[in-house]
C-alpha atoms as a PDB file:
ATOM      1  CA  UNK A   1      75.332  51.237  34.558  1.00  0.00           C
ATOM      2  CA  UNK A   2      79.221  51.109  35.361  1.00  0.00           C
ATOM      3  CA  UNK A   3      79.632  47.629  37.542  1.00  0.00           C
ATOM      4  CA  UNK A   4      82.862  47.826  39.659  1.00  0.00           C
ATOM      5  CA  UNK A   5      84.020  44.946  41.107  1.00  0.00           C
ATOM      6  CA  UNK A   6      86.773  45.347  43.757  1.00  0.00           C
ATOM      7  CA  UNK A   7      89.317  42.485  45.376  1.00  0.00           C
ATOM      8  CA  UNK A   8      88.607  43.550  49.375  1.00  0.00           C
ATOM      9  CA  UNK A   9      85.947  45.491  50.899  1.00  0.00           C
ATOM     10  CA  UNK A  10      88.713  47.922  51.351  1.00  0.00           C
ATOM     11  CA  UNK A  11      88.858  48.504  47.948  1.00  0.00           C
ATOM     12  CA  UNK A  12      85.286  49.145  47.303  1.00  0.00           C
ATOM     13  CA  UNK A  13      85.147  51.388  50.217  1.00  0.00           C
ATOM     14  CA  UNK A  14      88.312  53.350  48.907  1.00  0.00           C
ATOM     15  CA  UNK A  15      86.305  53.318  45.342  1.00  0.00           C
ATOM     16  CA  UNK A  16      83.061  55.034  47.094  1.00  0.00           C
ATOM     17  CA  UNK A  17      85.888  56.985  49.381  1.00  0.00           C
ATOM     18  CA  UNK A  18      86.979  58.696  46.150  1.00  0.00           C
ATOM     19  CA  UNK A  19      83.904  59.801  45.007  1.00  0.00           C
ATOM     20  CA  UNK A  20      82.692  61.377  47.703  1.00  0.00           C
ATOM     21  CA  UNK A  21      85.897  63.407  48.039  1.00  0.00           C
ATOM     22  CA  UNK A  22      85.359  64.061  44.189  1.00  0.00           C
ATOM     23  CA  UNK A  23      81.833  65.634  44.622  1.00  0.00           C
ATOM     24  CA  UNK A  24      82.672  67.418  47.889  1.00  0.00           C
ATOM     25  CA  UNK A  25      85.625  69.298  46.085  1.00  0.00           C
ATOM     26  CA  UNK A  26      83.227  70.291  43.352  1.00  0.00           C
ATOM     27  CA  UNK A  27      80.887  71.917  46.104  1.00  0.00           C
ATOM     28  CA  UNK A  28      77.693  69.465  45.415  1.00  0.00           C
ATOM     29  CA  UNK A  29      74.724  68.151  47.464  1.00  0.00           C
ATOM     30  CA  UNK A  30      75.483  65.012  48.559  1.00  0.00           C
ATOM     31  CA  UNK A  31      73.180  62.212  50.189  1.00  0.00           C
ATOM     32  CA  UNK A  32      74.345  59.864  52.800  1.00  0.00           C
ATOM     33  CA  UNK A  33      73.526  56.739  53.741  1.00  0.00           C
ATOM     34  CA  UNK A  34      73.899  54.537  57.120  1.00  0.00           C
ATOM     35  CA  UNK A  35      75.010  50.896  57.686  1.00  0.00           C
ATOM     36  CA  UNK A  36      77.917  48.651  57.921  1.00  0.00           C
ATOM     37  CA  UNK A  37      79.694  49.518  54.771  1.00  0.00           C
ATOM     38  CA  UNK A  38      79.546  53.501  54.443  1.00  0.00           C
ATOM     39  CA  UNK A  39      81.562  54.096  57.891  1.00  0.00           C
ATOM     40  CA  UNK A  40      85.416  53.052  56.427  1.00  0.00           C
ATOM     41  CA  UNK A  41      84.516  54.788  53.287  1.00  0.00           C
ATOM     42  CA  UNK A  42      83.668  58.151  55.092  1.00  0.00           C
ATOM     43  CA  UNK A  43      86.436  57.135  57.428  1.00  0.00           C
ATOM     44  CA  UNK A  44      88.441  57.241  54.179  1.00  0.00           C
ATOM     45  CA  UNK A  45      87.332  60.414  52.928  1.00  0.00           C
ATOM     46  CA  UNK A  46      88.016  62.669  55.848  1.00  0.00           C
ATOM     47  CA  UNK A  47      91.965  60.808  55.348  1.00  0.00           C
ATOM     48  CA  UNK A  48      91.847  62.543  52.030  1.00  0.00           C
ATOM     49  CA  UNK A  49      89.841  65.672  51.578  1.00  0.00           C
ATOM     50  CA  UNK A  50      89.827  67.801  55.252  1.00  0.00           C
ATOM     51  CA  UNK A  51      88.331  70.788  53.755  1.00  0.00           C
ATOM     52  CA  UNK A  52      84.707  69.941  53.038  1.00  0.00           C
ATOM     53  CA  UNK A  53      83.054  73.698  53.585  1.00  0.00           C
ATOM     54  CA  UNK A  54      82.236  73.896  49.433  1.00  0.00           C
ATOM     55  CA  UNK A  55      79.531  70.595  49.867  1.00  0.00           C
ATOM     56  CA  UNK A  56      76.423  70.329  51.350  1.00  0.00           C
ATOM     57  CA  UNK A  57      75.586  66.910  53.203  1.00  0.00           C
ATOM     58  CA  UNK A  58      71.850  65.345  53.454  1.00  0.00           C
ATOM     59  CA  UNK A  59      70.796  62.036  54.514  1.00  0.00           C
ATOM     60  CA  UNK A  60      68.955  59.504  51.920  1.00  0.00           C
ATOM     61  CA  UNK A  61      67.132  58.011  54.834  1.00  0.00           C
ATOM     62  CA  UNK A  62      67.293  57.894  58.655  1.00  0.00           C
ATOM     63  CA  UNK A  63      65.665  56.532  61.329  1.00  0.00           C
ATOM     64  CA  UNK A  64      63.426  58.072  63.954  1.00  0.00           C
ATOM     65  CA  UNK A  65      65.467  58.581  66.596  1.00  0.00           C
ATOM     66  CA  UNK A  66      67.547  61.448  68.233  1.00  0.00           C
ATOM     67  CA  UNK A  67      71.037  62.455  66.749  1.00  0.00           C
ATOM     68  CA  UNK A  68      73.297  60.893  69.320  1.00  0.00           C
ATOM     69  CA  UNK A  69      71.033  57.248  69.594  1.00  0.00           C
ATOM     70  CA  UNK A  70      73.713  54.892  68.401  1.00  0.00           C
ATOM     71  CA  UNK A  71      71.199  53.508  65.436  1.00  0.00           C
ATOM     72  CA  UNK A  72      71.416  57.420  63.687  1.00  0.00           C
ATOM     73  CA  UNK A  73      72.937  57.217  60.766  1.00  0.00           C
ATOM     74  CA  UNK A  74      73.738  61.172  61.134  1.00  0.00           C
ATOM     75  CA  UNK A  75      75.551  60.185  64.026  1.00  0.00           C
ATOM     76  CA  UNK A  76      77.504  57.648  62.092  1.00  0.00           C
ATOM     77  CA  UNK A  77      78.286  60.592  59.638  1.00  0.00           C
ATOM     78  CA  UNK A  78      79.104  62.404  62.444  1.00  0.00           C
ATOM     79  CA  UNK A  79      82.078  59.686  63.733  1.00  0.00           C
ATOM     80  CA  UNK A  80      83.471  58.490  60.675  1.00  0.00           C
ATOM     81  CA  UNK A  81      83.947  61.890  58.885  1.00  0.00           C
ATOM     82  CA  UNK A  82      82.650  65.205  60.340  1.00  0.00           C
ATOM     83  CA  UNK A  83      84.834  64.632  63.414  1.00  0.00           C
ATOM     84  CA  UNK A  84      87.377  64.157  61.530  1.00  0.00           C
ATOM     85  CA  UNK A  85      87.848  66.941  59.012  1.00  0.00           C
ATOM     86  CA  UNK A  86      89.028  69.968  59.749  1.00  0.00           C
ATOM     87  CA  UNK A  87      86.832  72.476  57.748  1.00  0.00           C
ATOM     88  CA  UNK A  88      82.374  71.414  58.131  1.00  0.00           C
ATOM     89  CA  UNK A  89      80.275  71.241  54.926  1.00  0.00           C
ATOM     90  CA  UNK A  90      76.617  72.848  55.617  1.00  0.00           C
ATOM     91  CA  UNK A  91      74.765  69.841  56.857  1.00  0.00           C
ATOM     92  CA  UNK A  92      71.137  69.310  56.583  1.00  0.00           C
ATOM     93  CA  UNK A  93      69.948  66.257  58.865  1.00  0.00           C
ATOM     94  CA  UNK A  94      66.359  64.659  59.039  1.00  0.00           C
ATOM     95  CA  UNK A  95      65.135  65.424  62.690  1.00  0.00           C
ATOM     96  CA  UNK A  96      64.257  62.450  63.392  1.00  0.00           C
ATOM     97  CA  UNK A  97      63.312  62.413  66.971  1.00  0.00           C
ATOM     98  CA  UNK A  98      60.004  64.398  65.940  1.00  0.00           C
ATOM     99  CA  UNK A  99      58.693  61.340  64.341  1.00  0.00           C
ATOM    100  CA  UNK A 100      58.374  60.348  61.000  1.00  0.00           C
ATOM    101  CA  UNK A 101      55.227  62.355  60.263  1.00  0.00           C
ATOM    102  CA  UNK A 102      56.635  65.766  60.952  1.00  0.00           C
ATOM    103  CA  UNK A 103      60.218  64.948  60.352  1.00  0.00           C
ATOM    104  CA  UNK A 104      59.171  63.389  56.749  1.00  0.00           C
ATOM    105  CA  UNK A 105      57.031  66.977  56.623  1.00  0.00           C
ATOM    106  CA  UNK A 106      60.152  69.314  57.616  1.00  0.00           C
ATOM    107  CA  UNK A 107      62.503  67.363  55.216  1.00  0.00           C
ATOM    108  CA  UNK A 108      60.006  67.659  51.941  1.00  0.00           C
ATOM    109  CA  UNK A 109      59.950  71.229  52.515  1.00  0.00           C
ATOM    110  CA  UNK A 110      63.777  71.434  53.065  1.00  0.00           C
ATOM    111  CA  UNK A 111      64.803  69.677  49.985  1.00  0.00           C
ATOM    112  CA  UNK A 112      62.523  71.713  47.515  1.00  0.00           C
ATOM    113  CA  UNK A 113      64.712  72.891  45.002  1.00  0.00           C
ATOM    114  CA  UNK A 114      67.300  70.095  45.712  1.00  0.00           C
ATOM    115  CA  UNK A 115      69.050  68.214  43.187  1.00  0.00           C
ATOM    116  CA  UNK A 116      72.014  66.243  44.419  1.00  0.00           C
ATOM    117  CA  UNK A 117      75.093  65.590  42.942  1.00  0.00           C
ATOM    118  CA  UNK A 118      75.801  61.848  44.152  1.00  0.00           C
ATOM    119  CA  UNK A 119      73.323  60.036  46.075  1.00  0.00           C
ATOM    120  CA  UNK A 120      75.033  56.917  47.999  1.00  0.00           C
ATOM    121  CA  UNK A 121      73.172  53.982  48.704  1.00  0.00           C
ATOM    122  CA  UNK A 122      73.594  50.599  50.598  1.00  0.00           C
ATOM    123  CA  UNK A 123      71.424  47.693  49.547  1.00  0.00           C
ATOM    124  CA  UNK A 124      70.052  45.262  52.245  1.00  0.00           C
ATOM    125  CA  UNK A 125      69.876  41.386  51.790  1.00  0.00           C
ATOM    126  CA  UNK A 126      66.410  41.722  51.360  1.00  0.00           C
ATOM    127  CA  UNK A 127      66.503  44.185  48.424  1.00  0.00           C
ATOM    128  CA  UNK A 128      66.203  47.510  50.051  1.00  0.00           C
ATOM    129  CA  UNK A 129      67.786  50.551  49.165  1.00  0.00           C
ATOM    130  CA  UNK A 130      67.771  53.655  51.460  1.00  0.00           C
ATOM    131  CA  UNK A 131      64.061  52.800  53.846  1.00  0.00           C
ATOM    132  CA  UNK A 132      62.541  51.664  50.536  1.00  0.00           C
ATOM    133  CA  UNK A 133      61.217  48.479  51.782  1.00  0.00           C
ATOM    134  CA  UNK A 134      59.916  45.226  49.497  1.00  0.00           C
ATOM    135  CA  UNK A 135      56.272  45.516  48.684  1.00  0.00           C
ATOM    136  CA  UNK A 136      55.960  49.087  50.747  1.00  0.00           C
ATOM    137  CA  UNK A 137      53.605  51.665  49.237  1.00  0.00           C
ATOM    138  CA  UNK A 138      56.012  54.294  49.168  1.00  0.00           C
ATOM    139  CA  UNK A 139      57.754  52.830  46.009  1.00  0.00           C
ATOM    140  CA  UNK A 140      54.766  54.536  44.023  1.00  0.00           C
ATOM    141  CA  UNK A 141      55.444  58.165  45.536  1.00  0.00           C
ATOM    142  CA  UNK A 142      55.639  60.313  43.092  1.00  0.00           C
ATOM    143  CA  UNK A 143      54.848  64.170  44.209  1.00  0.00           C
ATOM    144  CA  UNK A 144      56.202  63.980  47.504  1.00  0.00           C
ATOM    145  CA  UNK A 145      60.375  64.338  47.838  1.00  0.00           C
ATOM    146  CA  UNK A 146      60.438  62.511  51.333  1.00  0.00           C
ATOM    147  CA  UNK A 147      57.921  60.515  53.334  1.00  0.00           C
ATOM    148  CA  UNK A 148      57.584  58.676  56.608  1.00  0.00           C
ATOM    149  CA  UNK A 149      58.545  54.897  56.101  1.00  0.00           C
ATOM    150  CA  UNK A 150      57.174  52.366  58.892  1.00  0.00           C
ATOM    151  CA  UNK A 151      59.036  49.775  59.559  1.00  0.00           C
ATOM    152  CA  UNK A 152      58.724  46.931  62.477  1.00  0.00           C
ATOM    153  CA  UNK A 153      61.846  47.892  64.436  1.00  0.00           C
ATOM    154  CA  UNK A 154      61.530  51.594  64.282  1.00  0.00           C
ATOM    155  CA  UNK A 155      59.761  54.419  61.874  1.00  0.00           C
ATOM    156  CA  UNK A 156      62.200  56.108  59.223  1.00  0.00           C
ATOM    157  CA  UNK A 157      62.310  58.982  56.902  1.00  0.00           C
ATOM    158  CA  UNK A 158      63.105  58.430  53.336  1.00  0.00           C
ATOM    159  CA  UNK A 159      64.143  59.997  50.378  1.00  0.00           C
ATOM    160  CA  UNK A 160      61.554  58.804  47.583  1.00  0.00           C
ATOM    161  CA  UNK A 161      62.781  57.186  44.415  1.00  0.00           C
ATOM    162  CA  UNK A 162      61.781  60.207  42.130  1.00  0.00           C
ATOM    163  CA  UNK A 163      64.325  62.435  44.528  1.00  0.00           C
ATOM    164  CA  UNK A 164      67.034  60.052  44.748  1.00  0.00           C
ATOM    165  CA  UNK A 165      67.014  58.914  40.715  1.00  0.00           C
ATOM    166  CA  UNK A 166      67.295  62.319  40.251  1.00  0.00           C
ATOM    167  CA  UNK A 167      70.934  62.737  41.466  1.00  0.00           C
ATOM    168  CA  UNK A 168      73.782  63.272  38.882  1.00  0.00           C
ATOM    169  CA  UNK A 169      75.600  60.074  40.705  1.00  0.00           C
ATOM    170  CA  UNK A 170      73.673  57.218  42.083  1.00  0.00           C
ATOM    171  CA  UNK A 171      76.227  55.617  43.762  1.00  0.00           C
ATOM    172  CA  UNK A 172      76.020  51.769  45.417  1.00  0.00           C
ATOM    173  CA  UNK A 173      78.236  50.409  47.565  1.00  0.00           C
ATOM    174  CA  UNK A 174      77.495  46.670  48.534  1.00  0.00           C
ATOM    175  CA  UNK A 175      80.213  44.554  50.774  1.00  0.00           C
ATOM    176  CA  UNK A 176      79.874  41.066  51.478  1.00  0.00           C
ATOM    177  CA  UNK A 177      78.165  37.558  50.940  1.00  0.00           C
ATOM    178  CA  UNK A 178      75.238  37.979  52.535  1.00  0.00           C
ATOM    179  CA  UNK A 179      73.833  40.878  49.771  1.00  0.00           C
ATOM    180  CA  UNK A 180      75.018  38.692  46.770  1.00  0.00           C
ATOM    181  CA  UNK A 181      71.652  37.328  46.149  1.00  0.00           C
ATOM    182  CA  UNK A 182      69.545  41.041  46.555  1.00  0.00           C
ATOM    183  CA  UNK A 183      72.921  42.501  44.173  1.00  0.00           C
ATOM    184  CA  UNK A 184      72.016  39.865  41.383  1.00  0.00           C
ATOM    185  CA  UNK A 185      68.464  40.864  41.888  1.00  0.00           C
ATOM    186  CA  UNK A 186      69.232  44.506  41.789  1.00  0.00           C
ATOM    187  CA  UNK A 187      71.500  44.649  38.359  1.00  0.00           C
ATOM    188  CA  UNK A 188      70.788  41.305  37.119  1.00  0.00           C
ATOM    189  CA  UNK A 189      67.386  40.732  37.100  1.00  0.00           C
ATOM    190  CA  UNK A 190      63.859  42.554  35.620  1.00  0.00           C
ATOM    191  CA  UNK A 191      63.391  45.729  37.991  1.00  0.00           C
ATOM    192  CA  UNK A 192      60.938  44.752  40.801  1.00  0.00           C
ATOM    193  CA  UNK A 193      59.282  46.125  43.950  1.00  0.00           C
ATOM    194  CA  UNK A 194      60.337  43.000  45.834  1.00  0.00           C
ATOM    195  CA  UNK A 195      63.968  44.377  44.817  1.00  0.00           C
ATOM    196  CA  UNK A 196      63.362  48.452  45.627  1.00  0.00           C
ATOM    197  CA  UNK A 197      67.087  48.550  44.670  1.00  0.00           C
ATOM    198  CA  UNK A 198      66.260  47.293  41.381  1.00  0.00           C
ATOM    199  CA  UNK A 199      64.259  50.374  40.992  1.00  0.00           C
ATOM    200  CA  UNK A 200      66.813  53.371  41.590  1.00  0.00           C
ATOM    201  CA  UNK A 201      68.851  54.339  38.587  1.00  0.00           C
ATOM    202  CA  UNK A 202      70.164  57.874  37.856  1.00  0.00           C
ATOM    203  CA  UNK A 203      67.832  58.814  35.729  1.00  0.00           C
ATOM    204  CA  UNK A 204      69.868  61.493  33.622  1.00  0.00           C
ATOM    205  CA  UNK A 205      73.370  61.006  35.421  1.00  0.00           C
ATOM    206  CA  UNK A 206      75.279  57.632  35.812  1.00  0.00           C
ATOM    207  CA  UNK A 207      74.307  54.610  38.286  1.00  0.00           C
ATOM    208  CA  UNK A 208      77.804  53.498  39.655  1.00  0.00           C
ATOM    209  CA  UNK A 209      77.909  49.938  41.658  1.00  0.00           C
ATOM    210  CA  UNK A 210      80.427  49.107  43.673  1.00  0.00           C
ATOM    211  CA  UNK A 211      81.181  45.439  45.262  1.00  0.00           C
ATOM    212  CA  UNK A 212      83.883  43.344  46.471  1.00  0.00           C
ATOM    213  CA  UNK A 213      84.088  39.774  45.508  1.00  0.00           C
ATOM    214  CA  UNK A 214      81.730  38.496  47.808  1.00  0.00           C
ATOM    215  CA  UNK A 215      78.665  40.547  47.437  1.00  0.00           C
ATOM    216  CA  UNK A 216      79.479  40.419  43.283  1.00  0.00           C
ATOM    217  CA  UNK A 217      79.350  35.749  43.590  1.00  0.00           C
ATOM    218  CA  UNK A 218      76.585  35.895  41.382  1.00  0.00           C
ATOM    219  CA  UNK A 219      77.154  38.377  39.106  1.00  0.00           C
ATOM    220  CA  UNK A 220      80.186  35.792  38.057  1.00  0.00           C
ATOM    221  CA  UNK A 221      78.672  35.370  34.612  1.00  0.00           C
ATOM    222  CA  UNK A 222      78.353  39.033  33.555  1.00  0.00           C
ATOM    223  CA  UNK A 223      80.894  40.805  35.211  1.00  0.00           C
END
């Protein structure tokens, strides 16, 4: 596991920025991810790659709601980098506003076949990683590629840990102090399902973290 820890959120961003132009250029299957953190870094990557037409973009999770609800993280995607390139990759985005029944069912069959080059994840300060929840059932999916994930503000779709370990690049990216405690869970600790992050390593590829200063506080001792 290759730690990075990074001055500024900027910095972090720029790292995961870099990446992602790295993998689009080499025409793989990247996985997105929504939040606070991703959006500069994409912003970032449409400043330095404008011809994305050799990748292929899916989502690692989204929630069930139409593309242009503000809480879609394909319509983040859409803002902070496909608006702002110049040449489209082929984008596959979970339909959402079907529910998370059929749009889970749609997305299985779509990825068959799939592996992806660089997955990118977020981790929330409870420990989740893509709408991998603490404690939720779906940690133990094995056969299935995506699934339906409940969840008390509104149903998702997830990738499931077997598709997402199976990228070539698991890739982190983790800003501020309000994750340190779920980061030294994740890559400090025993793996857990009360830390789903803890549970997603690239499983023949390499797991690449990426923090600034304030998410890494208590990784002090090892980093």
């Amino acid at each position: 596991m290759n730690i990075r820890v990074f001055d500024t959120p900027r910095e972090a961003q720029s790292a995961a920025a870099e990446l992602l132009v790295e993998s689009a250029r080499a025409g793989e299957h990247i996985a997105l991810s929504g939040g606070d953190s991703p959006g500069p870094a994409y912003e970032l990557a449409a400043g330095l790659e404008q011809d994305w037409s050799a990748a292929t973009l899916w989502w690692g999770d989204e929630r069930c709601v139409p593309p242009d609800d503000d809480r879609s993280n394909y319509l983040l995607v859409k803002k902070t980098l496909l608006d702002r390139i110049t040449q489209q990759p082929e984008v596959h985005r979970v339909q959402g506003e079907l529910g998370g029944d059929e749009a889970a069912a749609r997305y299985d069959s779509e990825t068959e076949g799939l592996r992806l080059g660089l997955a990118l994840q977020g981790i929330g300060p409870d420990g989740h990683t893509a709408s991998l929840f603490p404690g939720a059932p779906i940690l133990d999916e094995r056969e299935r590629r995506v699934v339906a994930a409940p969840h008390e503000d509104v149903e998702r779709v997830t990738m499931t840990l077997p598709m997402l370990s199976a990228a070539d690049k698991v890739v982190f990216l983790v800003i501020g102090e309000s994750k340190a405690e779920a980061v030294r869970k994740s890559f400090a600790e025993e793996p857990s399902p009360e830390t789903p992050a803890s549970l997603l390593r690239s499983q023949n590829g390499e797991t690449i973290v990426l923090l600034d200063r304030a998410a890494a506080a208590e990784l002090d001792n090892i980093v």
